[in-house]
C-alpha atoms as a PDB file:
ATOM      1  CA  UNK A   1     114.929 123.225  17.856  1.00  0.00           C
ATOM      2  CA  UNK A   2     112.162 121.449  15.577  1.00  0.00           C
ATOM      3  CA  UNK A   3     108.998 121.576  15.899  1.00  0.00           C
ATOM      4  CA  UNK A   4     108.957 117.387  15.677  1.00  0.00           C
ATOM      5  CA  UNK A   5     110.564 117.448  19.572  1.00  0.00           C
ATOM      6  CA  UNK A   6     107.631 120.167  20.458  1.00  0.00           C
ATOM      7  CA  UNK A   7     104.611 119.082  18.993  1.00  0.00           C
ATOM      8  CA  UNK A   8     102.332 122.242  21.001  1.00  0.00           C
ATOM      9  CA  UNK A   9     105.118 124.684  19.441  1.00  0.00           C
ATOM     10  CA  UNK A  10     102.696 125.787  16.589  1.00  0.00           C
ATOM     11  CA  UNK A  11     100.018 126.515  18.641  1.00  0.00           C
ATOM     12  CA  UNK A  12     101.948 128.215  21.260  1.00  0.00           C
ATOM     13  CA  UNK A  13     103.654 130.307  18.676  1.00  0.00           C
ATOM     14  CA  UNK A  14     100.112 131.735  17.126  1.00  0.00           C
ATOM     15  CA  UNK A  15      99.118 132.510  20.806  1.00  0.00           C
ATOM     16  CA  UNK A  16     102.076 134.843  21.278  1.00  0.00           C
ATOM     17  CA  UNK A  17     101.424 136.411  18.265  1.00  0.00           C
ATOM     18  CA  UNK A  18      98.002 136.798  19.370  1.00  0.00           C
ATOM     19  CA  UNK A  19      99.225 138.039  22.601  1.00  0.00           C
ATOM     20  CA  UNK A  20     101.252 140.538  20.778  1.00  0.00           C
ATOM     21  CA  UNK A  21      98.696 141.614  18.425  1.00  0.00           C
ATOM     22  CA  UNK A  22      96.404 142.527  21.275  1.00  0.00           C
ATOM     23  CA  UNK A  23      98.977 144.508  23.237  1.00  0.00           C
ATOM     24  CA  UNK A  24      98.444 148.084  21.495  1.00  0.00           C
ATOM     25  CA  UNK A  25      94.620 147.634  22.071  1.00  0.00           C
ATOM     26  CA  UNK A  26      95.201 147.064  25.659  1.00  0.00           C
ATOM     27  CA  UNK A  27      97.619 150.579  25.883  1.00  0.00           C
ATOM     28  CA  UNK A  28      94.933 152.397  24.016  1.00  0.00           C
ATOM     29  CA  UNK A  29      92.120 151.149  26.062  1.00  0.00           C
ATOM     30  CA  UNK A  30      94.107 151.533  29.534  1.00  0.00           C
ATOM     31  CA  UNK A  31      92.121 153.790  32.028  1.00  0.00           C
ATOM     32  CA  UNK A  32      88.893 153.176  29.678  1.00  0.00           C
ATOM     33  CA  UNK A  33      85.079 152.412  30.820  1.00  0.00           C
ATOM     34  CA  UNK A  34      83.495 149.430  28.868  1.00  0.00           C
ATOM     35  CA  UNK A  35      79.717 148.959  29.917  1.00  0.00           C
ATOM     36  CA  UNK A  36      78.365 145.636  28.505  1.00  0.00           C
ATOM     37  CA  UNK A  37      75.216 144.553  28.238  1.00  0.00           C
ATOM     38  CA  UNK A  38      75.351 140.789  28.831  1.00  0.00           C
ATOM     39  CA  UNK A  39      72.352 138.122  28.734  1.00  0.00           C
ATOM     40  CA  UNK A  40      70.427 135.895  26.113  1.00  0.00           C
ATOM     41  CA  UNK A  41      72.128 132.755  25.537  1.00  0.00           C
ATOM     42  CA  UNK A  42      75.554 133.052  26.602  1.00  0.00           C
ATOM     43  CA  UNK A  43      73.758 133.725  30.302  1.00  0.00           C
ATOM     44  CA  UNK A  44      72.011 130.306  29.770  1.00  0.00           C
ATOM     45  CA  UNK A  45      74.925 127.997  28.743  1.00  0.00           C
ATOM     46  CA  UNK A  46      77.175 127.363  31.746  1.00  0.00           C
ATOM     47  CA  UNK A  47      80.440 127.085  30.205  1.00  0.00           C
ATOM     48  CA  UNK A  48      79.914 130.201  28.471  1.00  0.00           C
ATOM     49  CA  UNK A  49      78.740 132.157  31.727  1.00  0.00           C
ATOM     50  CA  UNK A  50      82.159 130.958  32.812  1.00  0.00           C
ATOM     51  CA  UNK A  51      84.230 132.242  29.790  1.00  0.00           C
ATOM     52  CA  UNK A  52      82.305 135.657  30.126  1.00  0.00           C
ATOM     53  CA  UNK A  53      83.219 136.359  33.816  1.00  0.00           C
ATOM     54  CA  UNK A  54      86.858 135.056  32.879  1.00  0.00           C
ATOM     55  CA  UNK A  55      87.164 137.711  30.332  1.00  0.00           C
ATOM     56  CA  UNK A  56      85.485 140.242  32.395  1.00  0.00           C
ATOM     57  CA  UNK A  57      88.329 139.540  34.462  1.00  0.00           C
ATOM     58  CA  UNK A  58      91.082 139.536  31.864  1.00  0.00           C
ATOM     59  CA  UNK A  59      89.312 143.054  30.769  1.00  0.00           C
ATOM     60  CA  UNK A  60      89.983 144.624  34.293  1.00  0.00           C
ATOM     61  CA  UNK A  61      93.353 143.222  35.102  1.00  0.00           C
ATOM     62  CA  UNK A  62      94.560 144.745  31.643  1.00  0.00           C
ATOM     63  CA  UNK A  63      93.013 148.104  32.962  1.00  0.00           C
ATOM     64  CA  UNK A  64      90.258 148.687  31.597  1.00  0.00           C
ATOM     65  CA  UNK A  65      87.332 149.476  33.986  1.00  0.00           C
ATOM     66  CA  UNK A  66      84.207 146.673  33.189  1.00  0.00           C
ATOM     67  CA  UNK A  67      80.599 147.716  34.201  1.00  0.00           C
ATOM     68  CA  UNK A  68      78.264 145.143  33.521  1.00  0.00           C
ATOM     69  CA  UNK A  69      74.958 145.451  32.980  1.00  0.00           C
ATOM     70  CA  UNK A  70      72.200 142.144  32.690  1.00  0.00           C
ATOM     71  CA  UNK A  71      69.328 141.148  31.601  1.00  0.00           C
ATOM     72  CA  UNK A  72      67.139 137.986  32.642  1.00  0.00           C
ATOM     73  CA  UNK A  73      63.881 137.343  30.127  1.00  0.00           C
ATOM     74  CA  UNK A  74      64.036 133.380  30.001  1.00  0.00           C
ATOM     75  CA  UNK A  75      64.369 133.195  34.114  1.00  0.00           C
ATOM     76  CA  UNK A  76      61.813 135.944  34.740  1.00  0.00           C
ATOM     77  CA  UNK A  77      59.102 134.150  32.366  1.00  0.00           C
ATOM     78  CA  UNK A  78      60.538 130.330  33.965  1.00  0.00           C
ATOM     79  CA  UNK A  79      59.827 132.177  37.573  1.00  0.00           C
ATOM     80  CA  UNK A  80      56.278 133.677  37.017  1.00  0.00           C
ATOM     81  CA  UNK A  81      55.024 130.496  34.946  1.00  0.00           C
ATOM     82  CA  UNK A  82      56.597 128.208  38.086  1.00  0.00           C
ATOM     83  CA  UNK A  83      54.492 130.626  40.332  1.00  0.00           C
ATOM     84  CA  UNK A  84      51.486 130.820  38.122  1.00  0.00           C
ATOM     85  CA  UNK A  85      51.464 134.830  37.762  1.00  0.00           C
ATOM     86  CA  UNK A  86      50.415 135.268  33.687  1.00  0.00           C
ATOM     87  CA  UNK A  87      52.560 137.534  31.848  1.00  0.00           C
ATOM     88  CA  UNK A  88      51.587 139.550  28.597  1.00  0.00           C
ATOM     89  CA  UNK A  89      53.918 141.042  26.310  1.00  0.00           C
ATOM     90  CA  UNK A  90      53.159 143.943  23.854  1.00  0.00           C
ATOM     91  CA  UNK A  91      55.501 145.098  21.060  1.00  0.00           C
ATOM     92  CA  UNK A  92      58.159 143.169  22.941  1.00  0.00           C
ATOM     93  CA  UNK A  93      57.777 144.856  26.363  1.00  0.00           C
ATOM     94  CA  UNK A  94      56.473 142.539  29.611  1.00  0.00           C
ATOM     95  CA  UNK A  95      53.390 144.038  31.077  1.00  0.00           C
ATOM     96  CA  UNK A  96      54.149 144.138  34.590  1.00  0.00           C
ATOM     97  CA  UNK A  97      51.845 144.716  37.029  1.00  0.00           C
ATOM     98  CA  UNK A  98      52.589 145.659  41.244  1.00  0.00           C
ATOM     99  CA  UNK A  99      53.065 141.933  42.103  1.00  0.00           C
ATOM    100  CA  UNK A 100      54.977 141.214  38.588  1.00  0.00           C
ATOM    101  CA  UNK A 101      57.571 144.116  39.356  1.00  0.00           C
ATOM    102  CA  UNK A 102      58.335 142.306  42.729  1.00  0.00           C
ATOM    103  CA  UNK A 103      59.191 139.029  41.284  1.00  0.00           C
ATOM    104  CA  UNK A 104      61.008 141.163  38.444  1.00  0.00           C
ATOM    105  CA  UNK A 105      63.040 142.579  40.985  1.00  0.00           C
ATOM    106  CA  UNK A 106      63.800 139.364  42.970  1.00  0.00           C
ATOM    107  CA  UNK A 107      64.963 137.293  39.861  1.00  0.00           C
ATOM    108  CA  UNK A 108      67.385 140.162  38.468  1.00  0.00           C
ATOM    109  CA  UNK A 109      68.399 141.785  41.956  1.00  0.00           C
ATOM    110  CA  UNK A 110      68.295 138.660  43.535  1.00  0.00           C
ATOM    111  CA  UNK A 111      69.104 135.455  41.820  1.00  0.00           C
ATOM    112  CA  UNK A 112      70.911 136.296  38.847  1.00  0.00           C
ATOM    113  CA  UNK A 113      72.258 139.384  39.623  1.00  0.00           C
ATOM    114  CA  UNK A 114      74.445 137.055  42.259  1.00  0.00           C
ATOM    115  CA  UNK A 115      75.412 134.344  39.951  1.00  0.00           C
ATOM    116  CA  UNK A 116      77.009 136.481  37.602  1.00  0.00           C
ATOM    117  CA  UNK A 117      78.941 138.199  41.033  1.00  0.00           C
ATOM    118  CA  UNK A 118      79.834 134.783  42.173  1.00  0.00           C
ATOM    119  CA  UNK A 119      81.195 133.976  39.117  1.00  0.00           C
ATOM    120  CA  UNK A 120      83.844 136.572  38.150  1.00  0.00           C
ATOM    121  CA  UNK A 121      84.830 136.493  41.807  1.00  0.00           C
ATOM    122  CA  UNK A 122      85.626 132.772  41.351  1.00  0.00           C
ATOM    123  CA  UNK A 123      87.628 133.701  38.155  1.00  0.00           C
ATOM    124  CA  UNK A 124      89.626 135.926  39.988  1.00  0.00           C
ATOM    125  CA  UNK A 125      87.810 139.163  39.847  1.00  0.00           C
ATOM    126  CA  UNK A 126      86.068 141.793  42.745  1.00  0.00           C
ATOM    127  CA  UNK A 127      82.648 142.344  41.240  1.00  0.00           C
ATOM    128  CA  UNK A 128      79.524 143.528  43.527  1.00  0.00           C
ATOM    129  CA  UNK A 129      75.882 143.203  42.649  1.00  0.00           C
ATOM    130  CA  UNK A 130      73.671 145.872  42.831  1.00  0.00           C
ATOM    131  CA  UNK A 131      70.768 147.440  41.167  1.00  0.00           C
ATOM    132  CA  UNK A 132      69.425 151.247  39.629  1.00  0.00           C
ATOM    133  CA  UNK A 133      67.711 151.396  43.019  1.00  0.00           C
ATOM    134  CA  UNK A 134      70.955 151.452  44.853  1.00  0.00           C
ATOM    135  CA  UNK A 135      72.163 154.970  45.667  1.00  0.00           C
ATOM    136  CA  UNK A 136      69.024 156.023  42.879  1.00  0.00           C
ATOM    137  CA  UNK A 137      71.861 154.907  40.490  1.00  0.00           C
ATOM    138  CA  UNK A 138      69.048 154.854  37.700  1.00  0.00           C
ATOM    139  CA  UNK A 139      66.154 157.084  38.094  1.00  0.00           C
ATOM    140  CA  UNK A 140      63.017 156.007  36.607  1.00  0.00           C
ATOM    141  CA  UNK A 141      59.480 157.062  34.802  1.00  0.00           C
ATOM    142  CA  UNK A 142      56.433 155.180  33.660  1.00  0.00           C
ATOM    143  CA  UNK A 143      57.710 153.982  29.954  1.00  0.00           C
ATOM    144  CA  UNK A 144      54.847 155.625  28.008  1.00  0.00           C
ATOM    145  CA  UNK A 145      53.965 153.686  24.611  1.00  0.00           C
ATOM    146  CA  UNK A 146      51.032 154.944  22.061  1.00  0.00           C
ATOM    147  CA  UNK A 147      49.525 152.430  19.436  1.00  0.00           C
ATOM    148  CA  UNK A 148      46.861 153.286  16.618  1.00  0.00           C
ATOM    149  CA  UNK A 149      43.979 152.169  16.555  1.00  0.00           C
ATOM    150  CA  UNK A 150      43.233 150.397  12.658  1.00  0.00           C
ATOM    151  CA  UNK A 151      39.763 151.274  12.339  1.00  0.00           C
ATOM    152  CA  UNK A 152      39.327 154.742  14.315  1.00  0.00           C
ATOM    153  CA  UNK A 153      43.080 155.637  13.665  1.00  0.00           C
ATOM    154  CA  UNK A 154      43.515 156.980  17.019  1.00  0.00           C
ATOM    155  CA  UNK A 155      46.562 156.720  19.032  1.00  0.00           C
ATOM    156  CA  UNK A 156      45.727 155.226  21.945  1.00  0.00           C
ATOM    157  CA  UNK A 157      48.385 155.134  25.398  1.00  0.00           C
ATOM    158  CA  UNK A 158      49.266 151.826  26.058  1.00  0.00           C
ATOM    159  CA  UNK A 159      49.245 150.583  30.471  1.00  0.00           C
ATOM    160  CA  UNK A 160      52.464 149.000  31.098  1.00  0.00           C
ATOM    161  CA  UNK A 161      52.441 148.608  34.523  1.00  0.00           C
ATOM    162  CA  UNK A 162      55.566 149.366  36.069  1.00  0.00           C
ATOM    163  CA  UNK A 163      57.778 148.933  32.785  1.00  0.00           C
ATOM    164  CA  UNK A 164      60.104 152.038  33.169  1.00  0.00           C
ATOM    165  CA  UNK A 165      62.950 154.411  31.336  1.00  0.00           C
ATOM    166  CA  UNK A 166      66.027 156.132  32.682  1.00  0.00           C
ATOM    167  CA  UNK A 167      65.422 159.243  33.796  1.00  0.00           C
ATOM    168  CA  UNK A 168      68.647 160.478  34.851  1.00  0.00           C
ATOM    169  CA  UNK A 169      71.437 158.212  35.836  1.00  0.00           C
ATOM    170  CA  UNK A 170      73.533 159.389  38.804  1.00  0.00           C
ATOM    171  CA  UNK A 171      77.702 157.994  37.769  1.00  0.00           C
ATOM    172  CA  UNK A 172      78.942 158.892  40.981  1.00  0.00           C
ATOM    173  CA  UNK A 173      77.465 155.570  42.749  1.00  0.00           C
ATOM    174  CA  UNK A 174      80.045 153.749  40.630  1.00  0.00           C
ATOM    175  CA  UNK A 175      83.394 155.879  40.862  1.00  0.00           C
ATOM    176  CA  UNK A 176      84.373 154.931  44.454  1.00  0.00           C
ATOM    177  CA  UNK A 177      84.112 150.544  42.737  1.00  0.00           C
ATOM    178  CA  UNK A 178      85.946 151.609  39.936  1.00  0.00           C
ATOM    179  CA  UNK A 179      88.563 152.922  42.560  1.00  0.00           C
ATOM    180  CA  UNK A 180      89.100 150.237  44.496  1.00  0.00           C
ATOM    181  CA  UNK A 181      89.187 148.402  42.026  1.00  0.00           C
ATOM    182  CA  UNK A 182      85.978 146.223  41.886  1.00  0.00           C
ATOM    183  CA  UNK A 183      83.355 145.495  38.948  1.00  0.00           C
ATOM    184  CA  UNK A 184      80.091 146.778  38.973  1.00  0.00           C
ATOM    185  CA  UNK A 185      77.392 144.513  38.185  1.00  0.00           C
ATOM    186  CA  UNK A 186      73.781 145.679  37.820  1.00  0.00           C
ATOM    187  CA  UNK A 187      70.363 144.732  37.985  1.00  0.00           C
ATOM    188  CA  UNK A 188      67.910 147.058  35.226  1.00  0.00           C
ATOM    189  CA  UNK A 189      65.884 148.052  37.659  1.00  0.00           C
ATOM    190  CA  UNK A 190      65.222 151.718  38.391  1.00  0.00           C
ATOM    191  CA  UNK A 191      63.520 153.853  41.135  1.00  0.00           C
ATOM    192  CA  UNK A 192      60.530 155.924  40.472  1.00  0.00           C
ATOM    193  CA  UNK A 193      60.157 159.091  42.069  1.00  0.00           C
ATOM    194  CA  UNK A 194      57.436 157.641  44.927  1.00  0.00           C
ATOM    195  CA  UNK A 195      60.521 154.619  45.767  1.00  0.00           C
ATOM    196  CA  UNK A 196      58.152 152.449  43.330  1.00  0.00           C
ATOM    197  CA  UNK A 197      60.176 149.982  41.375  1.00  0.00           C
ATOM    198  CA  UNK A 198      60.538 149.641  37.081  1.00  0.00           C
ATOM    199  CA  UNK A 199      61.771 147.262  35.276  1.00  0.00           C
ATOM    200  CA  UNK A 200      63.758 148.703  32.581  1.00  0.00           C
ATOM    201  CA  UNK A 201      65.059 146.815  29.366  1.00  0.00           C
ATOM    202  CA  UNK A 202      68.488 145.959  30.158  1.00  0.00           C
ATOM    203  CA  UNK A 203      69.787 147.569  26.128  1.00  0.00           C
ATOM    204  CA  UNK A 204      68.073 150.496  27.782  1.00  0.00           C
ATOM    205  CA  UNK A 205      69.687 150.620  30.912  1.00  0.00           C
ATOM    206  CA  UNK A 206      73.246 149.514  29.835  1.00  0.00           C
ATOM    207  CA  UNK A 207      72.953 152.809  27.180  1.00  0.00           C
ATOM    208  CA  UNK A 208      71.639 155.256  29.735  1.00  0.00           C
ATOM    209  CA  UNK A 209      74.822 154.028  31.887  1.00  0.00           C
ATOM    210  CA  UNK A 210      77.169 154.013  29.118  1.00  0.00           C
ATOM    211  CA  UNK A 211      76.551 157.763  28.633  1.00  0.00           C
ATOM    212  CA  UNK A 212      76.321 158.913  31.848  1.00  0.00           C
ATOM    213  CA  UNK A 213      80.101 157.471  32.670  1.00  0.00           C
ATOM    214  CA  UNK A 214      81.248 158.687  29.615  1.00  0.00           C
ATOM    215  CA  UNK A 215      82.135 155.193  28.221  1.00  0.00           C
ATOM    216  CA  UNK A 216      84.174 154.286  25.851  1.00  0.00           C
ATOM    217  CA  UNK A 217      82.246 151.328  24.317  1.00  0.00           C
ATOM    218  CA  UNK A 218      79.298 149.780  24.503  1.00  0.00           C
ATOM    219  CA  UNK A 219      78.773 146.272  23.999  1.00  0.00           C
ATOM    220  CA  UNK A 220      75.613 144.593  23.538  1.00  0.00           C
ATOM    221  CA  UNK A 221      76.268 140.843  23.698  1.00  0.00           C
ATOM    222  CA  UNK A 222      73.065 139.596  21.515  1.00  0.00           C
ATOM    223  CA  UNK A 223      72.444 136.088  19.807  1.00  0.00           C
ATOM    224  CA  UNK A 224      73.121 137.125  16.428  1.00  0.00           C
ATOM    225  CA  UNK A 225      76.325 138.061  15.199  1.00  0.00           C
ATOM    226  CA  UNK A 226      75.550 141.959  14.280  1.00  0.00           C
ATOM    227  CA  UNK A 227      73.741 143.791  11.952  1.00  0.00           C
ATOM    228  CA  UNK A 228      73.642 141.944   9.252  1.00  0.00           C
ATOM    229  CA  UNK A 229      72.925 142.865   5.024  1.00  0.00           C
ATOM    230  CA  UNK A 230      70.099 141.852   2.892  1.00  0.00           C
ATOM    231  CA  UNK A 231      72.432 138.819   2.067  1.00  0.00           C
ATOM    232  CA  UNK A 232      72.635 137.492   5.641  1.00  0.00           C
ATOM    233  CA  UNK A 233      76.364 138.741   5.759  1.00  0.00           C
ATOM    234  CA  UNK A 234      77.787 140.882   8.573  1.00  0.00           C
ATOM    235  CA  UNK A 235      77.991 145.129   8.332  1.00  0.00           C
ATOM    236  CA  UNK A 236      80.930 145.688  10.100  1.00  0.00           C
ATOM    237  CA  UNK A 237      80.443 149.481  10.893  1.00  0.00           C
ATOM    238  CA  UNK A 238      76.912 151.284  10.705  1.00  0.00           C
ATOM    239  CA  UNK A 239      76.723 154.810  10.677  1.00  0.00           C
ATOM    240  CA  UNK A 240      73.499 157.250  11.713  1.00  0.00           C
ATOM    241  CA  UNK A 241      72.833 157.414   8.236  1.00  0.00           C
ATOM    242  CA  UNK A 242      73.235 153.866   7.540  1.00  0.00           C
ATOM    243  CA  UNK A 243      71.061 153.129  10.518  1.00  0.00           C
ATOM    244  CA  UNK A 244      68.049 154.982   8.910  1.00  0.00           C
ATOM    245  CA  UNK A 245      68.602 153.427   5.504  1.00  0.00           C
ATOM    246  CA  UNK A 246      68.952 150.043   6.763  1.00  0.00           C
ATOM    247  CA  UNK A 247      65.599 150.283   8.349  1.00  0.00           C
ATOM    248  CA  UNK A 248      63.733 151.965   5.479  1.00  0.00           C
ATOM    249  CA  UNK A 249      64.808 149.483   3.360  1.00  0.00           C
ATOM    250  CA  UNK A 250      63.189 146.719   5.669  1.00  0.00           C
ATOM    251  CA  UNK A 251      67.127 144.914   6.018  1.00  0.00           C
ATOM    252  CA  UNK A 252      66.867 145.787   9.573  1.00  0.00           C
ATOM    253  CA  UNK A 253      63.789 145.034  11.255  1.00  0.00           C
ATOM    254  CA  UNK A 254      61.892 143.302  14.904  1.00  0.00           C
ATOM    255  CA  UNK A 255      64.171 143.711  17.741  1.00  0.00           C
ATOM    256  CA  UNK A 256      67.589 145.029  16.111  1.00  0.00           C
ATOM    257  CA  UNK A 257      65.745 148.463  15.852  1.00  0.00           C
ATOM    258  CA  UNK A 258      65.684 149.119  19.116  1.00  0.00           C
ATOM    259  CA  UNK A 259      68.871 148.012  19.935  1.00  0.00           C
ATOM    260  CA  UNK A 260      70.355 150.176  17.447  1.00  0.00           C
ATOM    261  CA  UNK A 261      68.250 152.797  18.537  1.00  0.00           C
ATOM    262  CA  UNK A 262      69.719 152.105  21.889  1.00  0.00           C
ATOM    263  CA  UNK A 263      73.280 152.418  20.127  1.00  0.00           C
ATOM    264  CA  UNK A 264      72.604 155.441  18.524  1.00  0.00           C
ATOM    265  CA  UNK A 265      71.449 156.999  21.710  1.00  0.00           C
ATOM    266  CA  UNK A 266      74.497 155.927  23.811  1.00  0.00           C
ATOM    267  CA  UNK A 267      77.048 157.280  21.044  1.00  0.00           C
ATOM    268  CA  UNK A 268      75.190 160.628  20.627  1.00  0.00           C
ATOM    269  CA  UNK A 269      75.557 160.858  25.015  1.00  0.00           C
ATOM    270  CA  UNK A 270      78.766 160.761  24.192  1.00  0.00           C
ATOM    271  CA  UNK A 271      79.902 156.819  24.328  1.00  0.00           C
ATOM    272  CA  UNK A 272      82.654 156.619  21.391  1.00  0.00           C
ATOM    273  CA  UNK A 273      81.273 154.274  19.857  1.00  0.00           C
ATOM    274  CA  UNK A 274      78.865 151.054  20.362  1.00  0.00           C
ATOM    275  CA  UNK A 275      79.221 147.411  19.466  1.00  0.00           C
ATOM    276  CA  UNK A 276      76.234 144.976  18.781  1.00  0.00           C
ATOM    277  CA  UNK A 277      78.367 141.428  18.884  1.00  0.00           C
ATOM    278  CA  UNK A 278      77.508 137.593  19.230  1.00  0.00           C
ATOM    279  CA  UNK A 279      77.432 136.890  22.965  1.00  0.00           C
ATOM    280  CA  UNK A 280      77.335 132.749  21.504  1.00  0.00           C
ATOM    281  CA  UNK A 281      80.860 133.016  21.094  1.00  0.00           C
ATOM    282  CA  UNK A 282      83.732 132.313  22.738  1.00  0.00           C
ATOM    283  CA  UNK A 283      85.497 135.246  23.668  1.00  0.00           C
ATOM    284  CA  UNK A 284      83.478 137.479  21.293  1.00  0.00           C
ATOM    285  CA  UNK A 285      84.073 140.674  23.528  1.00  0.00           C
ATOM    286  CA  UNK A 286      88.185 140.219  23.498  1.00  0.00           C
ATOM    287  CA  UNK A 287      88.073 139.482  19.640  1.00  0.00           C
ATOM    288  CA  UNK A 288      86.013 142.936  19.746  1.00  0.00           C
ATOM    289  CA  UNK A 289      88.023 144.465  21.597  1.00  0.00           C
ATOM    290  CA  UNK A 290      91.777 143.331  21.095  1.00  0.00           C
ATOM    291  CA  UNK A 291      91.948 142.625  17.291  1.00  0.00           C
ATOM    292  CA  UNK A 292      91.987 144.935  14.442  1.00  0.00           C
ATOM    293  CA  UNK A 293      88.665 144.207  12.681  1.00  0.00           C
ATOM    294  CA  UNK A 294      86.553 142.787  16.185  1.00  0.00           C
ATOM    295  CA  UNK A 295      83.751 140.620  14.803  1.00  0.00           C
ATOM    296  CA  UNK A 296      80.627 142.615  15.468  1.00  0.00           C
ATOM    297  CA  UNK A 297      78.922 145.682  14.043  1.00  0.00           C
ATOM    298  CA  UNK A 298      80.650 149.042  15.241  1.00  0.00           C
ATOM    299  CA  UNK A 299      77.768 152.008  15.476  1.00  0.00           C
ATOM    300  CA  UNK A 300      79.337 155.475  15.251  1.00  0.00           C
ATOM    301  CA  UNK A 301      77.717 158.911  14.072  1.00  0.00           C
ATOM    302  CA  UNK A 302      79.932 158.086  10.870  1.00  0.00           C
ATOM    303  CA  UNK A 303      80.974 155.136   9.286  1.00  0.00           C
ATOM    304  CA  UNK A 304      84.922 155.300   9.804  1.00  0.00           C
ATOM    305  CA  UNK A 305      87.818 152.538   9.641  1.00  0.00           C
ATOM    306  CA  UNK A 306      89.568 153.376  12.402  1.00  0.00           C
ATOM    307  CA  UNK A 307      93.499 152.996  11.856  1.00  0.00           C
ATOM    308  CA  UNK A 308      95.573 150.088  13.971  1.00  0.00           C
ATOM    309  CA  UNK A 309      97.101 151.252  16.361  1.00  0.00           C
ATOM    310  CA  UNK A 310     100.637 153.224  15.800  1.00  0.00           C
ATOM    311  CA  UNK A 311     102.433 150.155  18.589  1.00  0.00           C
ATOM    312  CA  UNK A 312     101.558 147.168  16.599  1.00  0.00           C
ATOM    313  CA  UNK A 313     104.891 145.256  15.100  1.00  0.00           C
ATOM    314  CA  UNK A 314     104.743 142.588  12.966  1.00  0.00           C
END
């Protein structure tokens, strides 16, 4: 056999190997919880939306147990500007007043919450929408923020409205899905302790849920490629340590601090480890997940190379 009489033999060849590359990750991460946090633009671009349920898919039917967690910023603003409710943001947090919240609640819970169902069950999958409300699966308080005043330098407590935190997530809503064998998919929105409703920033969320099921990863699907050095380049692994450095040094700054904050948070309630990875790309969570190096940023309490696994063969 040449390859002149089987001209797709090349690239058939490299995706065997990169079927057998992957295998070992899929033994390690057999039986394992994965809770991504998926939105910004790979929840805008269609063919990407596709891809992503497809590999949600791919994730489950390997074994691994997918809980995804979404966001919805672009459609929430599109919704209240179509409806002519003004919205004000401060330090990166949507003010959201009683009649924002319910339009908050509609566009996650409702809308896209149910687009991202429909389409892993097209590609094969059994997800099911809910939100933090359902079964209290996130508890929620009034997110309390504090700015200083310039001139009087006095911290003053800033009025978000019904913009929320995870008080206490309850993992037991989830169990009997993962058992039958379904995807969770949920809606960051959380229950207060009068029934109220809070809208809870979906990094937030997918952490607070991460830890509570005692996850294995957490990905952040974000549109940048990681955490990236003074040079522009990507840091493949951040440690605590690294974390506060980076940020002192002003190499990390607007909204990657949180979201490592987020990370760092998740890992230290006991996630192994946490992934902040281009949700642009095609495929970026099985290159993360089923090849040696991944191509995001890896946040663990230390900065560690972790060894291939012992089942790879050339």
């Amino acid at each position: 056999m040449t390859y002149k009489n089987f001209p797709h033999a090349k690239q058939w060849l490299r995706t065997a190997k990169t079927l057998t590359e992957a295998l070992p990750y899929m033994r390690r991460y057999t039986g394992h919880t994965f809770v991504v946090k998926y939105g910004g633009h790979a929840m805008g671009d269609e063919r990407l939306a596709q891809i992503f349920a497809r590999d949600v898919v791919l994730m489950k039917q390997v074994g691994i147990h997918p809980v995804v967690v979404h966001g919805g910023g672009p459609q929430i603003g599109s919704m209240l500007k179509r409806l002519g409710v003004e919205s004000e943001f401060v330090d990166g947090l949507r003010v959201t007043d009683a009649k924002t919240v319910e339009i908050v609640e509609m566009v996650l819970s409702g809308s896209i919450n149910k687009q991202i169902v429909t389409a892993i069950n097209e590609a094969g999958g059994t997800a099911i929408g809910l939100s933090g409300k359902d079964g209290h699966l996130i508890r929620a308080r009034k997110l309390r923020r504090t700015r200083r005043d310039p001139e009087s330098n006095i911290e003053k407590i800033l009025d978000l409205g019904f913009v929320g935190e995870p008080r206490a997530v309850n993992p037991q809503v989830l169990t009997p899905m993962e058992q039958a064998g379904m995807i969770p998919v949920i809606a960051p929105i959380g229950i207060g302790p009068k029934g109220e409703s809070y809208n809870i920033n979906a990094d937030t969320a997918a952490g607070a849920i991460a830890a509570a099921v005692g996850a294995t990863r957490l990905l952040l699907l974000t549109d940048v490629p990681g955490v990236l050095d003074p040079e522009g380049e990507l840091i493949h692994e951040v440690g605590f340590e690294d974390i506060d450095r980076l940020i002192a040094e002003g190499a990390v700054t607007g909204g990657m601090i949180p979201k490592l904050e987020t990370c760092r948070q998740a890992v230290r309630g006991g996630v192994d480890a946490a992934v902040i990875l281009d949700g642009r790309v095609p495929h970026s969570m099985l290159l993360e997940i089923f090849t040696e190096r991944g191509i995001g940023t890896i946040i663990r309490e230390e900065s560690t190379t972790l060894p291939v696994p012992s089942e790879v063969t050339p």
